[in-house]
N, C-alpha and C. Protein backbone atom coordinates (compact mmCIF):
# COMPACT_ATOMS: atom_id res chain seq x y z
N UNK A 1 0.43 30.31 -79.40
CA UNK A 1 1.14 29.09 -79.06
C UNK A 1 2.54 29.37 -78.56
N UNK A 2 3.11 30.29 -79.41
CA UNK A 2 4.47 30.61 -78.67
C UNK A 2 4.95 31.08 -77.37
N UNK A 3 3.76 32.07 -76.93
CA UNK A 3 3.56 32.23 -75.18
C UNK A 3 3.52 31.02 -74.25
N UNK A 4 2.72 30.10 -74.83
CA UNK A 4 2.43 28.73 -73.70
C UNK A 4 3.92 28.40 -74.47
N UNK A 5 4.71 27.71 -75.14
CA UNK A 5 5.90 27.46 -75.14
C UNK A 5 7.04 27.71 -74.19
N UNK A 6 7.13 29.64 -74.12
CA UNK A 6 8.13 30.14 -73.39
C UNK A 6 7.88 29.91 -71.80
N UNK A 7 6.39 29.96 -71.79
CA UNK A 7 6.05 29.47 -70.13
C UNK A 7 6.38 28.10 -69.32
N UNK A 8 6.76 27.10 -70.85
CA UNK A 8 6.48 25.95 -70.53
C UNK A 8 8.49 25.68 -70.38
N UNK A 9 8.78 26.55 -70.68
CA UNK A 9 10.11 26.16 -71.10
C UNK A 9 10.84 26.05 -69.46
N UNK A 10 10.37 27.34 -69.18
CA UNK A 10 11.10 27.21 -67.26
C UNK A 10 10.66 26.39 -66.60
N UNK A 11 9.35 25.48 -67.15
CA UNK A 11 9.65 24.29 -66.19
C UNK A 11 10.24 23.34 -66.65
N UNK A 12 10.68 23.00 -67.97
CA UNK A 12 10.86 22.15 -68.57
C UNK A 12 12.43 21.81 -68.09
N UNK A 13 13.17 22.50 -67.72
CA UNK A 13 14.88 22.56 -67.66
C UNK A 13 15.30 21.18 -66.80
N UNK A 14 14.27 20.78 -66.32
CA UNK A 14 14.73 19.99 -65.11
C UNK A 14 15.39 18.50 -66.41
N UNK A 15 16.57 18.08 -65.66
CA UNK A 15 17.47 16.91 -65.98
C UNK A 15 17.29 15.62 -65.99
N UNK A 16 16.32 15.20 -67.34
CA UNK A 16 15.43 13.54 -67.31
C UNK A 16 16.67 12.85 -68.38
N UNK A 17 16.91 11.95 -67.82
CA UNK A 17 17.64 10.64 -68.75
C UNK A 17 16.42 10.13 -69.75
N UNK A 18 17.16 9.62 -70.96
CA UNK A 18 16.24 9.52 -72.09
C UNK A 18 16.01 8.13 -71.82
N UNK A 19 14.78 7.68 -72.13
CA UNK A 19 14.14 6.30 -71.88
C UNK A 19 12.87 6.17 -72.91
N UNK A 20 12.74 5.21 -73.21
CA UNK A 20 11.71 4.75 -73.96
C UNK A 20 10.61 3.82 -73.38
N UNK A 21 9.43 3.47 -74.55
CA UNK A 21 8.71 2.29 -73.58
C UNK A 21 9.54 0.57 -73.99
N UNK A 22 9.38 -0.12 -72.79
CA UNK A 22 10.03 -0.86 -72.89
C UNK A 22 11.69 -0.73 -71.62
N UNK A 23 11.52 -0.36 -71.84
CA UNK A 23 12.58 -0.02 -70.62
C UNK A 23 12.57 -0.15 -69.08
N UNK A 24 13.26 -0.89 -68.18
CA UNK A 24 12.93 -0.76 -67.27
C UNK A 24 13.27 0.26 -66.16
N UNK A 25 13.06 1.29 -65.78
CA UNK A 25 13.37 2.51 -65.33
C UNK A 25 13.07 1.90 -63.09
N UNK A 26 13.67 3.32 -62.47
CA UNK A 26 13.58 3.29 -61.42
C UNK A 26 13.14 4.88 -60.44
N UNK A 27 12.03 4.81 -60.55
CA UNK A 27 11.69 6.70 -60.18
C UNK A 27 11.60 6.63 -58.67
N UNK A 28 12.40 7.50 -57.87
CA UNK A 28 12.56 7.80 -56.82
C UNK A 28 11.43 9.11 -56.87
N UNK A 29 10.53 8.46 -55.68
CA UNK A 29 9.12 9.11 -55.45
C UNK A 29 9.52 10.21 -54.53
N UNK A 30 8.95 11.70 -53.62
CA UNK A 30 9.47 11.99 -52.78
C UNK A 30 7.96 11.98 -51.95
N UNK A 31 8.36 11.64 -50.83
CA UNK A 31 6.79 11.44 -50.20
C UNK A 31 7.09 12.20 -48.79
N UNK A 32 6.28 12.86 -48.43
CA UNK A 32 6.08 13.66 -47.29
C UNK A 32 5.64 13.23 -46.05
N UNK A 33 6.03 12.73 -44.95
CA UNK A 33 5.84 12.18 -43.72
C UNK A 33 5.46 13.37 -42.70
N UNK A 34 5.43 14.18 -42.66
CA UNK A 34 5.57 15.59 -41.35
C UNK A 34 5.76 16.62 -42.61
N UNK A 35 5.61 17.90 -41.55
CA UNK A 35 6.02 18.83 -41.63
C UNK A 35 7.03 19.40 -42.50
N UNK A 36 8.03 18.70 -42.13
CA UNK A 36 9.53 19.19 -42.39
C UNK A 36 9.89 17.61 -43.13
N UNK A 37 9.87 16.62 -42.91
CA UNK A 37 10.43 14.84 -42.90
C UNK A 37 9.95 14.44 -44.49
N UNK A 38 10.69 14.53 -45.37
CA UNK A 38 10.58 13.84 -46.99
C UNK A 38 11.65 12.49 -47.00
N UNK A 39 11.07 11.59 -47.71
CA UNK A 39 11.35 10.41 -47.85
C UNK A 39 11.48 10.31 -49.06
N UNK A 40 12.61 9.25 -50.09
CA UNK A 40 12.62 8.96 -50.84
C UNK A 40 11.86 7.55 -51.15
N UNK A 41 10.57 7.28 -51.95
CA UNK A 41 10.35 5.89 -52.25
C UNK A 41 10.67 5.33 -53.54
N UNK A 42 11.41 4.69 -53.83
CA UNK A 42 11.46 3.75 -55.33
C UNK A 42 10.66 3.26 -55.48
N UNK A 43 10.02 2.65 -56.91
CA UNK A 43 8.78 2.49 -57.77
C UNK A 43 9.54 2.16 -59.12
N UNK A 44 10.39 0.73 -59.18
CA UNK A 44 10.96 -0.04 -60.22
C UNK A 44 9.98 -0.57 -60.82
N UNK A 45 9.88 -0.81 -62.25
CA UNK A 45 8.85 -1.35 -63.01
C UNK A 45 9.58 -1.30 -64.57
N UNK A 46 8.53 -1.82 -65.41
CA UNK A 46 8.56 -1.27 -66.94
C UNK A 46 7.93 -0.58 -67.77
N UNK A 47 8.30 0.65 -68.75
CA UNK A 47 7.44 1.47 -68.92
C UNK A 47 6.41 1.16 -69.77
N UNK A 48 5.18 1.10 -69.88
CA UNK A 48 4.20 0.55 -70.88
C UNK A 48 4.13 1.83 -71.48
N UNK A 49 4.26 2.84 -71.21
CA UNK A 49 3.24 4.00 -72.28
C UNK A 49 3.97 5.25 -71.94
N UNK A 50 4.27 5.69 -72.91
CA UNK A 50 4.65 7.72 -72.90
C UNK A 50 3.54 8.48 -73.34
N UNK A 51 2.85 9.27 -73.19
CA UNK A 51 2.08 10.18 -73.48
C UNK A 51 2.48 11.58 -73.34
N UNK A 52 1.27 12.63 -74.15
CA UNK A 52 1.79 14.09 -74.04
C UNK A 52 3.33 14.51 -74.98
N UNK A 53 3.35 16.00 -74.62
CA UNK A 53 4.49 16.52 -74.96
C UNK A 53 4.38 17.04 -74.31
N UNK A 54 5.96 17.92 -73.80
CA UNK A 54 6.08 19.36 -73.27
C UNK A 54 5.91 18.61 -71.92
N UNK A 55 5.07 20.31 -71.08
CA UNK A 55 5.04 19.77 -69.98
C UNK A 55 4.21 19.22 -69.28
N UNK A 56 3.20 18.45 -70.04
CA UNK A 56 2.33 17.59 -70.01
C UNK A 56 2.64 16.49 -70.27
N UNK A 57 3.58 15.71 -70.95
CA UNK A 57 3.82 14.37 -70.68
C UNK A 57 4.30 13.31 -69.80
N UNK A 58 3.57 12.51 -69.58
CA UNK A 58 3.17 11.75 -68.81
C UNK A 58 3.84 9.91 -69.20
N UNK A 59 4.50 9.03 -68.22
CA UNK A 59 4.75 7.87 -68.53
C UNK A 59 4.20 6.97 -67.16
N UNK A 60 3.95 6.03 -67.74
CA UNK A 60 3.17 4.99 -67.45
C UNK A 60 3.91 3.51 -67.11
N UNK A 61 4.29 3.47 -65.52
CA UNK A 61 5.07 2.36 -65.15
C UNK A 61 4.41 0.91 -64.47
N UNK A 62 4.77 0.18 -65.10
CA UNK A 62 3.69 -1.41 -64.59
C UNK A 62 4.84 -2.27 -63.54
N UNK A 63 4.62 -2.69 -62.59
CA UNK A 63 5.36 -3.60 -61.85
C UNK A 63 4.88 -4.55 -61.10
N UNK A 64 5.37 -5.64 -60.43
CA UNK A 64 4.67 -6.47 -60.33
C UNK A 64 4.80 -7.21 -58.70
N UNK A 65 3.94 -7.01 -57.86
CA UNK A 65 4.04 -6.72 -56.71
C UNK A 65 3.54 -8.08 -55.48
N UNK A 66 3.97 -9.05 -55.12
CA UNK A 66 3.55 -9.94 -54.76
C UNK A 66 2.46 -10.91 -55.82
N UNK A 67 2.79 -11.21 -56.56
CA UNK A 67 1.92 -11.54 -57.93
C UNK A 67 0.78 -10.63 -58.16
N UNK A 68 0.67 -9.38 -58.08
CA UNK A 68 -0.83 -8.48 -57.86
C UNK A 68 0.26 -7.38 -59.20
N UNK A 69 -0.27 -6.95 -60.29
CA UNK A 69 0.39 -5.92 -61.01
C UNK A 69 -0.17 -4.55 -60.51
N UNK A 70 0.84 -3.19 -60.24
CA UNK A 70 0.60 -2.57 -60.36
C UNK A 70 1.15 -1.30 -61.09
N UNK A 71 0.28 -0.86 -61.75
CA UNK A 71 0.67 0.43 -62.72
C UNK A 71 0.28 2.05 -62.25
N UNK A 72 1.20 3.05 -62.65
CA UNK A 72 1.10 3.96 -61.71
C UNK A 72 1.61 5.14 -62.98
N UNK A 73 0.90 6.14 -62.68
CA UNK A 73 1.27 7.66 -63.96
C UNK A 73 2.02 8.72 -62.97
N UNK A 74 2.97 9.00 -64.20
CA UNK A 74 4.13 9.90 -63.52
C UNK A 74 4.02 11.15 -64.39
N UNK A 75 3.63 12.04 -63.75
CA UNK A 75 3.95 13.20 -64.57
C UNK A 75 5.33 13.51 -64.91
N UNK A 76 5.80 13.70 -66.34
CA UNK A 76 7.41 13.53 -66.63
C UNK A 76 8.02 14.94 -65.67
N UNK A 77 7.78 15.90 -65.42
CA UNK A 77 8.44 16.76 -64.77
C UNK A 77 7.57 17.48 -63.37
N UNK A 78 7.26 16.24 -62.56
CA UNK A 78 6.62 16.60 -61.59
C UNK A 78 7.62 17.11 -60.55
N UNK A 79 7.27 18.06 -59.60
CA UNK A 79 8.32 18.24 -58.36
C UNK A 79 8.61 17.16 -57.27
N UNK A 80 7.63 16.58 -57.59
CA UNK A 80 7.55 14.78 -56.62
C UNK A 80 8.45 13.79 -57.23
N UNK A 81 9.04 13.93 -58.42
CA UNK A 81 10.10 13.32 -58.68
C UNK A 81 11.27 13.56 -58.10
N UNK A 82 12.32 12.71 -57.70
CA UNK A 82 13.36 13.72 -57.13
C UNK A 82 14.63 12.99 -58.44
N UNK A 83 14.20 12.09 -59.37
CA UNK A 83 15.01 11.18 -60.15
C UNK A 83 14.40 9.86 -60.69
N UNK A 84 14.97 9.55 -62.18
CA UNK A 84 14.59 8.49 -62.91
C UNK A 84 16.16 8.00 -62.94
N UNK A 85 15.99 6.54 -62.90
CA UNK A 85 17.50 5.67 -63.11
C UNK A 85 16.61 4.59 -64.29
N UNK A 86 17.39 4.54 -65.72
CA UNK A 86 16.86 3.58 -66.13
C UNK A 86 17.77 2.10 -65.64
N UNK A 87 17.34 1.36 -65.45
CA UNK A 87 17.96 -0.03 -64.75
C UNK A 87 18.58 -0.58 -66.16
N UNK A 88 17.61 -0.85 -66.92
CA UNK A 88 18.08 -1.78 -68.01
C UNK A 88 17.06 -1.30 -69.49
N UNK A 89 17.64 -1.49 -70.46
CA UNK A 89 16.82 -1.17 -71.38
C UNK A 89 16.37 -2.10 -72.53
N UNK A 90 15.39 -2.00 -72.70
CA UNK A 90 14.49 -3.04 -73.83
C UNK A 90 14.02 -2.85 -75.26
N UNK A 91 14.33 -3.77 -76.15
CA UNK A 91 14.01 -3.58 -77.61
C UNK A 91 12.63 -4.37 -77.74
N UNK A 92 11.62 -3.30 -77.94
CA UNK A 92 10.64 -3.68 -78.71
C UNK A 92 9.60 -3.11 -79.63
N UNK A 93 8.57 -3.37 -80.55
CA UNK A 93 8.09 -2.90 -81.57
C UNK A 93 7.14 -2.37 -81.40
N UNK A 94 6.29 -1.81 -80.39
CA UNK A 94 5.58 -1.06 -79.83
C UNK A 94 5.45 0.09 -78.98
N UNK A 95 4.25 0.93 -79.16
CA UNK A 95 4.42 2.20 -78.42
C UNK A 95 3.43 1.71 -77.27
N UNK A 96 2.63 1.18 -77.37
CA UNK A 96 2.13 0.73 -75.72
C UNK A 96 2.39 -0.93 -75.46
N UNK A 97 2.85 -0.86 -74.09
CA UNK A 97 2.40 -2.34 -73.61
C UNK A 97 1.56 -2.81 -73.27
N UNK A 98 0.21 -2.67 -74.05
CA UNK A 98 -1.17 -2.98 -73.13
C UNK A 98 -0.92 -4.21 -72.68
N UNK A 99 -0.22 -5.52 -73.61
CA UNK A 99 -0.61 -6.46 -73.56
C UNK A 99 0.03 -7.31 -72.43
N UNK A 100 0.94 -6.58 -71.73
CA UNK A 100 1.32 -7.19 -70.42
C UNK A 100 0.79 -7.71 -69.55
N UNK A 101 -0.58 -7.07 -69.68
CA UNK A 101 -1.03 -6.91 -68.35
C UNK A 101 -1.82 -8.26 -68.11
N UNK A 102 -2.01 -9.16 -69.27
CA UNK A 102 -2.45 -10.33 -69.42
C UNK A 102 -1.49 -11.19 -69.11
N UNK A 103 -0.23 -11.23 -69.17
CA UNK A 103 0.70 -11.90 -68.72
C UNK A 103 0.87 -12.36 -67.56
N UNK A 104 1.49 -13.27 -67.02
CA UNK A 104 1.66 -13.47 -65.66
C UNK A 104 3.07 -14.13 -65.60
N UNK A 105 3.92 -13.64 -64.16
CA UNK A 105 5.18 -14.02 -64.08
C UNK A 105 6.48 -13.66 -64.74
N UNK A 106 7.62 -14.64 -65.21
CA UNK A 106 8.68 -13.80 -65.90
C UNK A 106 7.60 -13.43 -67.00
N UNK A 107 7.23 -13.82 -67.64
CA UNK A 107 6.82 -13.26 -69.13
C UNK A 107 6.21 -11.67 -69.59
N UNK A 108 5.52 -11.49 -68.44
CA UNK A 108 5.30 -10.10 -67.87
C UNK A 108 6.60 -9.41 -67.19
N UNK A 109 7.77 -9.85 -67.15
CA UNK A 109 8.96 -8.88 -66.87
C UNK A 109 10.17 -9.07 -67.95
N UNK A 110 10.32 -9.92 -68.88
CA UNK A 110 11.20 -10.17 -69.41
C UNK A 110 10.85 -9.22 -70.69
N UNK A 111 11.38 -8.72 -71.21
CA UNK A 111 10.88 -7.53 -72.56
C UNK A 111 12.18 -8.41 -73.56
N UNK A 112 13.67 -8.32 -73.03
CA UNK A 112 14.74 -8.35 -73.84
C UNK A 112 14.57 -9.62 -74.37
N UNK A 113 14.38 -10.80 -73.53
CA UNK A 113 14.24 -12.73 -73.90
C UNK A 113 13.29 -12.94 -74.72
N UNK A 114 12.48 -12.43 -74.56
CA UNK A 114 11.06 -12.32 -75.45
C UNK A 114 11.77 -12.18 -77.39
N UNK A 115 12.40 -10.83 -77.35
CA UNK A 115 13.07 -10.57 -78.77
C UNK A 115 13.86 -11.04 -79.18
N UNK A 116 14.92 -11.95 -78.39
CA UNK A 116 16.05 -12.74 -78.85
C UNK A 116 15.20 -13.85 -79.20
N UNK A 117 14.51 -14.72 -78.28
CA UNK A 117 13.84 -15.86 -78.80
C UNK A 117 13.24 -16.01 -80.31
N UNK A 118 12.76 -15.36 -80.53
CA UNK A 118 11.52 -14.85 -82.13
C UNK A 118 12.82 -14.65 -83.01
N UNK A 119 14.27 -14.46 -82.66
CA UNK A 119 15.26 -14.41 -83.47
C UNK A 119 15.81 -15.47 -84.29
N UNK A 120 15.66 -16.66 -83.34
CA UNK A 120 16.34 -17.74 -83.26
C UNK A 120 15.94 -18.85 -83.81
C-alpha cells in the first residue's frame, strides 16, 4: 500500500480549494478545439456528491440548464481541469444530494434558504 501512496503523491500536488457537498463551485473545463487551440469552458453548478480518496476521487456537479438538469463527474485531479472557484458555499446535513434531482426551479438551486427557513 505504501508504494501506490508514494506514486499517488506526485500527482496529487496539484492546488484544489477545499469545498464540500453542498456548495456551489465553478470548474473551468479545458477543451481542445485543434491541434494547438485550448479553450477554457465553465460548468457552474452544485456539488451533490464527493467520492473516492487520493487520486481517485471524484465530485459530482448538478446544474440546471434551460429547465433540463444536468449532472456531470469530475475527476478531482484531472489534467482537464485547469481550476475550481467555489462561488458560494452551503450548509447542509448530507453527504449526497440525490434528492435534488426531483426538484424543480429555485428549490433545486437554493441549498442556503432552504436551512434558514426550517430555523425560523
Amino acid at each position: 500500500m505504501d508504494k501506490i501512496k508514494l506514486i499517488e503523491q506526485e500527482y496529487t500536488k496539484k492546488e484544489i480549494p477545499k469545498f464540500n457537498v453542498g456548495d456551489t463551485v465553478r470548474v473551468m473545463v479545458r477543451i481542445e478545439e485543434g491541434q494547438d487551440k485550448v479553450r477554457l469552458h465553465p460548468f457552474e453548478g452544485i456539488v451533490i456528491a464527493k467520492q473516492g480518496s487520493g487520486i481517485r476521487s471524484t465530485f459530482t456537479v448538478r446544474k440546471i440548464s434551460y429547465g433540463e438538469g444536468i449532472e456531470r463527474i469530475f475527476p478531482l485531479y484531472s489534467p482537464n481541469i485547469e481550476r475550481i472557484e467555489v462561488v458560494r458555499s452551503g450548509k447542509v446535513k448530507r453527504a449526497r444530494l440525490y434528492y435534488l434531482r426531483s426538484k424543480i426551479g429555485k428549490k433545486a438551486t437554493r441549498i442556503e434558504a432552504q436551512a434558514e427557513e426550517r430555523k425560523v
